[in-house]
Protein backbone atom coordinates (compact mmCIF):
# COMPACT_ATOMS: atom_id res chain seq x y z
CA UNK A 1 -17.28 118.94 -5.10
CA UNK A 2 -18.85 121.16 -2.75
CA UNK A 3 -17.74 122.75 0.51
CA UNK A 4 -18.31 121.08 3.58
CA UNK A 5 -18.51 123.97 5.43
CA UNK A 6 -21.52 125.50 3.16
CA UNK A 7 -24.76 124.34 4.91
CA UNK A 8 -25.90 123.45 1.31
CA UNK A 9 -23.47 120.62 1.40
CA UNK A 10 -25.27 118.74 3.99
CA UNK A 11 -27.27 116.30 1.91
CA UNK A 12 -29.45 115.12 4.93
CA UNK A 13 -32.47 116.78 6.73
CA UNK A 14 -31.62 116.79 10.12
CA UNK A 15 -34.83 118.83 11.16
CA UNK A 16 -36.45 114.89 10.69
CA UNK A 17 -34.22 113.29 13.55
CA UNK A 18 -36.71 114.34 16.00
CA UNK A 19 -39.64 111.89 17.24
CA UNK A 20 -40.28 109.03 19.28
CA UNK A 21 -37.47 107.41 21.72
CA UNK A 22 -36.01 104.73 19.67
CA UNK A 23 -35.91 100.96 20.42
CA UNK A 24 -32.04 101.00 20.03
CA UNK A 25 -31.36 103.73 22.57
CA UNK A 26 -27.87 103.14 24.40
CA UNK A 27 -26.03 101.67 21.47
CA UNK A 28 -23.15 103.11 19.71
CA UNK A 29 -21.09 103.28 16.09
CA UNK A 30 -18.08 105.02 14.88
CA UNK A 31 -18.76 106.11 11.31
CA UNK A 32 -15.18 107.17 8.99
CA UNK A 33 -15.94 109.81 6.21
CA UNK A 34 -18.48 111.16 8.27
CA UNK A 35 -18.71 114.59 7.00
CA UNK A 36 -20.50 114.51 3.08
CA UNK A 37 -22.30 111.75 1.44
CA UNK A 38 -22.81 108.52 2.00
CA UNK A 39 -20.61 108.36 5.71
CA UNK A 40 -22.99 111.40 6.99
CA UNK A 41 -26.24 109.99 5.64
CA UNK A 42 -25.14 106.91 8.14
CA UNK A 43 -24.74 108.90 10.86
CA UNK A 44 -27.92 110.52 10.48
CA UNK A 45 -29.66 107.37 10.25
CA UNK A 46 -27.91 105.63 13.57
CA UNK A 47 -28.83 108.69 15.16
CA UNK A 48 -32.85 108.47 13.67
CA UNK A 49 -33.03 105.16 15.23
CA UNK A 50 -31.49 106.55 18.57
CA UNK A 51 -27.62 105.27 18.51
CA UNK A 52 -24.91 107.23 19.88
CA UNK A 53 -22.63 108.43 17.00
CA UNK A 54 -18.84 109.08 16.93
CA UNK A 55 -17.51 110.32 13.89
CA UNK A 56 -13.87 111.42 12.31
CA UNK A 57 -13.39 112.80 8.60
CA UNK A 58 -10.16 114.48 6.66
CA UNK A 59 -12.49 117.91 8.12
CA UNK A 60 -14.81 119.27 10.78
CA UNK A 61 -18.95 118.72 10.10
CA UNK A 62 -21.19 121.86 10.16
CA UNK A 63 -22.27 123.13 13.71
CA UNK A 64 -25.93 122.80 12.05
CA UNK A 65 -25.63 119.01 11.27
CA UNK A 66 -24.67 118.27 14.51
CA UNK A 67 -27.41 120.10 16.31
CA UNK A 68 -28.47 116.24 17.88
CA UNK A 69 -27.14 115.45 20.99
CA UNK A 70 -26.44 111.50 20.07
CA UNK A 71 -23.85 113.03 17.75
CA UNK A 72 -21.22 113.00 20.71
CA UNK A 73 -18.02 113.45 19.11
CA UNK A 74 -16.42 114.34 15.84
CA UNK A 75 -12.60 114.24 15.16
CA UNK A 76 -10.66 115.59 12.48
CA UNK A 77 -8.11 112.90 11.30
CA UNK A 78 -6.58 111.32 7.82
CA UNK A 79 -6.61 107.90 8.00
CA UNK A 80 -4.15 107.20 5.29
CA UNK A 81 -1.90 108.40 7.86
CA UNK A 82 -0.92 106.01 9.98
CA UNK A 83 -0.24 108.21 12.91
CA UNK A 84 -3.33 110.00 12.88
CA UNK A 85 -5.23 107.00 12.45
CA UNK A 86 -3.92 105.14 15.49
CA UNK A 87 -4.57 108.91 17.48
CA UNK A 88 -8.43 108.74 15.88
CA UNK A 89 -8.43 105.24 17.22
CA UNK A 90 -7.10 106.88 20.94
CA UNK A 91 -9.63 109.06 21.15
CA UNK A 92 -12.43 106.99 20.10
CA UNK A 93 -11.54 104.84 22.68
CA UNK A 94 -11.20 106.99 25.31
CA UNK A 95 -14.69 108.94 23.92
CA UNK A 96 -16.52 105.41 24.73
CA UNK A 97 -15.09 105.12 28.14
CA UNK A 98 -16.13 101.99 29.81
CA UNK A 99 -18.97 101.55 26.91
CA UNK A 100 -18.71 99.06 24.62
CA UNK A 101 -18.95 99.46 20.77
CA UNK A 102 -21.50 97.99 18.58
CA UNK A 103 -20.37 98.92 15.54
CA UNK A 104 -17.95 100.01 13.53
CA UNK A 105 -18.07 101.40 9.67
CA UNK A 106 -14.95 101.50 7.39
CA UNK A 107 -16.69 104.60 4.94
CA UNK A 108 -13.92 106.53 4.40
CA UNK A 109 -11.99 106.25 1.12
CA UNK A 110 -10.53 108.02 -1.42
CA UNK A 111 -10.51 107.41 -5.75
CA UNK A 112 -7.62 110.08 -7.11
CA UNK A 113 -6.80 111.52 -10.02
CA UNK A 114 -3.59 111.87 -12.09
CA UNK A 115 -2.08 115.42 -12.19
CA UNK A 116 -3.65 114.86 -15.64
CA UNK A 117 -7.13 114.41 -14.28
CA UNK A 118 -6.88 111.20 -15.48
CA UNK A 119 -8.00 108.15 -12.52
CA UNK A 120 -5.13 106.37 -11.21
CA UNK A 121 -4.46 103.78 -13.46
CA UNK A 122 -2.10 100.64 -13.89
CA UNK A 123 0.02 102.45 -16.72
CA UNK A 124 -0.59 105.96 -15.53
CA UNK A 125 0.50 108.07 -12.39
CA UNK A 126 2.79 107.40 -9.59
CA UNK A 127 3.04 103.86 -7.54
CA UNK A 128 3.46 106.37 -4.43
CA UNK A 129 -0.05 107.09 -5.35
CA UNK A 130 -1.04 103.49 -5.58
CA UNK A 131 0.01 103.59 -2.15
CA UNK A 132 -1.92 106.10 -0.45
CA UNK A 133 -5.48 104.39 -1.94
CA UNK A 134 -4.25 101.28 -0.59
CA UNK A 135 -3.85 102.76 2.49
CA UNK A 136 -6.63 104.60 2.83
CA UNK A 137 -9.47 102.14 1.59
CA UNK A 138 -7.45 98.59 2.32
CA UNK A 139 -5.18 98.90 5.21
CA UNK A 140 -7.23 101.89 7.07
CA UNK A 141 -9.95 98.89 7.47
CA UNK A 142 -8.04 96.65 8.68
CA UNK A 143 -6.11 98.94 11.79
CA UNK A 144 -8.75 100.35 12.55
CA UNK A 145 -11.17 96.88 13.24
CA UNK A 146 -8.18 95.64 14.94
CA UNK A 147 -7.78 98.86 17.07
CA UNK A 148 -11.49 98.54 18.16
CA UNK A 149 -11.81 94.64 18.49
CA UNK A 150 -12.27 94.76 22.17
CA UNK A 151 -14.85 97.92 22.59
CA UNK A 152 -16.54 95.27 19.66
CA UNK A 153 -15.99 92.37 21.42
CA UNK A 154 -17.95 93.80 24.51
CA UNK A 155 -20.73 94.87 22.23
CA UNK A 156 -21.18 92.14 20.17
CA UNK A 157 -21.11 93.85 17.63
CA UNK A 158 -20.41 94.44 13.76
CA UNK A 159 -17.97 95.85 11.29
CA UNK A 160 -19.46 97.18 8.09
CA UNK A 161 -17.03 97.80 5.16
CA UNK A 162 -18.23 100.24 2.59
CA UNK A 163 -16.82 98.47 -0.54
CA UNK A 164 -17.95 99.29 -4.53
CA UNK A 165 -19.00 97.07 -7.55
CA UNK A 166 -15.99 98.73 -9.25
CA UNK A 167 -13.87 95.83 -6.79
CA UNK A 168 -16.16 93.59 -8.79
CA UNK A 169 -15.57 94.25 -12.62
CA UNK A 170 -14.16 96.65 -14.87
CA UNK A 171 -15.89 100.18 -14.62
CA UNK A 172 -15.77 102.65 -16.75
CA UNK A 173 -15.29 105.54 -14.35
CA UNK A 174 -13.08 103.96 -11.60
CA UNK A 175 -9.30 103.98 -11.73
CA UNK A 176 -7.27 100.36 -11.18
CA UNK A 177 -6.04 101.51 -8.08
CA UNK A 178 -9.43 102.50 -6.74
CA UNK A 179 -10.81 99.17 -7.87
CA UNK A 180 -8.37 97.09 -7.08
CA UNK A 181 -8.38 98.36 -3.52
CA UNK A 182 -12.04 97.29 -2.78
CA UNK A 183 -11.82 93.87 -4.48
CA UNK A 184 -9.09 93.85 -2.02
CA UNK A 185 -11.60 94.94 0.99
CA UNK A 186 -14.18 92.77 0.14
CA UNK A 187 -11.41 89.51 0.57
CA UNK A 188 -11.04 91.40 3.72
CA UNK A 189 -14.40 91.30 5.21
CA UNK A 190 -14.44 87.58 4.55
CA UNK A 191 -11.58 86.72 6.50
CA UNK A 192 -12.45 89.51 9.23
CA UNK A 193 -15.52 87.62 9.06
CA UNK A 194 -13.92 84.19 10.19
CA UNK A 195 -11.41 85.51 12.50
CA UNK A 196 -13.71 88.16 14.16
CA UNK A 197 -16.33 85.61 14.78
CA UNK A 198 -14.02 84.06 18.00
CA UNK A 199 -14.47 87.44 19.26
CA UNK A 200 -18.84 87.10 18.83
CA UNK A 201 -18.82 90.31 16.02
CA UNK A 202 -19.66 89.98 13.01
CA UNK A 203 -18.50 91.32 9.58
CA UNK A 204 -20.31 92.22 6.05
CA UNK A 205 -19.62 94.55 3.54
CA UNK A 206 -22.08 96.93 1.23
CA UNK A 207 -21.17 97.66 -2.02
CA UNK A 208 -22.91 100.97 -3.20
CA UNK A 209 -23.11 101.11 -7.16
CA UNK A 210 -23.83 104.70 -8.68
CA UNK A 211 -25.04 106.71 -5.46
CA UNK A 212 -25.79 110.53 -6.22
CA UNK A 213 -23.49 112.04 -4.04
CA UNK A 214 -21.41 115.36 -4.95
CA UNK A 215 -18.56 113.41 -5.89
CA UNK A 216 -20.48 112.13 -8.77
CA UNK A 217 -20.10 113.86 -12.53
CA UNK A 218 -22.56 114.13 -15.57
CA UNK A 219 -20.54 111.49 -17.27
CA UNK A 220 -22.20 109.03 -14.90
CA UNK A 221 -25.59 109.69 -16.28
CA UNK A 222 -24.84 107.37 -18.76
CA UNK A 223 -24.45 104.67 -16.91
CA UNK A 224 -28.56 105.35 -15.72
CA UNK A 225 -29.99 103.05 -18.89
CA UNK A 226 -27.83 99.58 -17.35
CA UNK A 227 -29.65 100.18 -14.41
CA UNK A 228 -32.69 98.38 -14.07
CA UNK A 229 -34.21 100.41 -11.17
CA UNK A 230 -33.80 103.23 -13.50
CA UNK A 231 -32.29 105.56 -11.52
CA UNK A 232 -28.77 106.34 -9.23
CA UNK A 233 -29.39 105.53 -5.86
CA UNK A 234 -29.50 107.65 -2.97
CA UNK A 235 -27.40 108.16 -0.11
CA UNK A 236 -30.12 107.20 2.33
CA UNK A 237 -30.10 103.85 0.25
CA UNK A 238 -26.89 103.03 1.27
CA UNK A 239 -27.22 104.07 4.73
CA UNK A 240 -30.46 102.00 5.22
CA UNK A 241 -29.03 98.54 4.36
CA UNK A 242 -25.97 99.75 6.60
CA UNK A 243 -28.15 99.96 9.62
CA UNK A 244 -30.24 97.00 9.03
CA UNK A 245 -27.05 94.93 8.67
CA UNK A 246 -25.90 96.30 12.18
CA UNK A 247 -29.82 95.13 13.39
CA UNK A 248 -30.73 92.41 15.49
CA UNK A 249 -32.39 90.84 12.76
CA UNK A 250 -29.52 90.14 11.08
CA UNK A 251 -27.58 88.35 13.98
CA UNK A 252 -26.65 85.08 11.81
CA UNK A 253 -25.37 87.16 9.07
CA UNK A 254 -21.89 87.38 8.10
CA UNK A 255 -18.63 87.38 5.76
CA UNK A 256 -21.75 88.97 2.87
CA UNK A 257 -21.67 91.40 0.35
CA UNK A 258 -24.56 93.02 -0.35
CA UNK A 259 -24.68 95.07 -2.87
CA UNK A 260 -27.12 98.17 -3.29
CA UNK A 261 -26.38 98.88 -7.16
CA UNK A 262 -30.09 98.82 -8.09
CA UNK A 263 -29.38 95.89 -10.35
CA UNK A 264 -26.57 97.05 -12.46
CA UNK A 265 -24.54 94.33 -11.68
CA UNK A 266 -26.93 92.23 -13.66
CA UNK A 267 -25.97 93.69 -16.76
């Protein structure tokens, strides 16, 4: 894993924000796991498209990354913390002001290992650590939706919940608890679907198969042939359908899964 503070850990070209004044100027999203991978290639996009951006992460982003002004605010928080959490949740709040929120995405989560490098399994490690997954990638979600609803509400706007296709069948690389915790979110977007449609937002989730991210290892290359694209996808895959879901033209869209695996699920 590399160092977020090492400008080589950046995996987006910010230098290509620049251009033309967007036709979604004046909207705004709060992005979790905003500082590596997949969370800050969706920043960068929002801001590429000219949304306002509030971010939080387990650390701080680069000074360099966040060079563009629609990048307003970046918190440090853990959000398998409970506390912290409903103190991210504060200051996002009070960060928007009388604004309203138009969307929200659930990025942040977490896949341990074992003290024995082993991935937290059913018959293997601690159920404290079962716990803290859950809590991170299920219930984090959840408070955190609820603890925006009415900044949402105002918006009309949508929640997008980063799930996996590990929640989806048995993969060779992801732990039960990891697993087992997005099959869990993506029964969670459906019913925030139905319930957050009284309040006019809308709710879909993304599962990203194998994205090349720095959290990925050579043992994934393997997986590459039961791929039918060919290839691991990129983070600026993932971030792409994330913003289009959050689009206008997707308006009548909601309680989906889409899943940007390249395929793999096919096989």
């Amino acid at each position: 894993m590399t160092d977020a503070n090492d400008p080589l850990a950046c995996p987006v070209d910010h230098t290509a924000l620049k251009g033309d004044t967007p036709k979604h100027a004046g909207r705004s999203v709060l992005i979790t796991g905003a500082s590596q991978g997949i969370g800050h290639a969706i920043a960068a996009r929002f801001m590429e498209e000219g949304w306002r951006v509030i971010t939080c992460a387990r650390r701080d982003v680069p000074a360099h990354c966040r060079r563009d002004p629609l990048w307003t605010h970046h918190f440090v928080a853990d959000l398998a913390q409970p506390d912290s959490l409903d103190n991210f949740a504060r200051q996002a709040n009070e960060a928007l002001g009388d604004e309203p929120l138009h969307a929200l995405i659930n990025n942040a989560g977490v896949s341990p290992k074992t003290p024995y490098k082993e991935r937290l399994g059913i018959l293997n490690g601690s159920i404290d650590g079962w716990h803290e997954v859950f809590e991170l990638n299920f219930f984090a979600p959840l408070r955190l939706a609820r603890a925006m609803s009415v900044k949402l509400s105002r918006g009309k706007g949508t929640v997008i919940n980063i799930t996996s296709i590990a929640g989806h069948f048995v993969h060779p690389f992801a732990g039960s608890a990891y697993s087992t915790s997005k099959a869990g979110l993506s029964g969670l977007t459906r019913e925030m679907a139905a319930e957050f449609a009284q309040l006019g937002v809308r709710v879909n989730a993304v599962a990203p198969g194998e994205i090349a991210t720095e959290m990925i290892s050579e043992e994934y290359e393997a997986l590459i042939p039961r791929i039918p694209l060919d290839r691991m996808g990129s983070v600026a895959d993932v971030a792409g359908v994330v913003f289009r879901l959050c689009d206008a033209d997707f308006s009548y869209v909601t309680g989906n899964e889409v899943f940007v695996d390249g395929g793999q699920r096919l096989l």
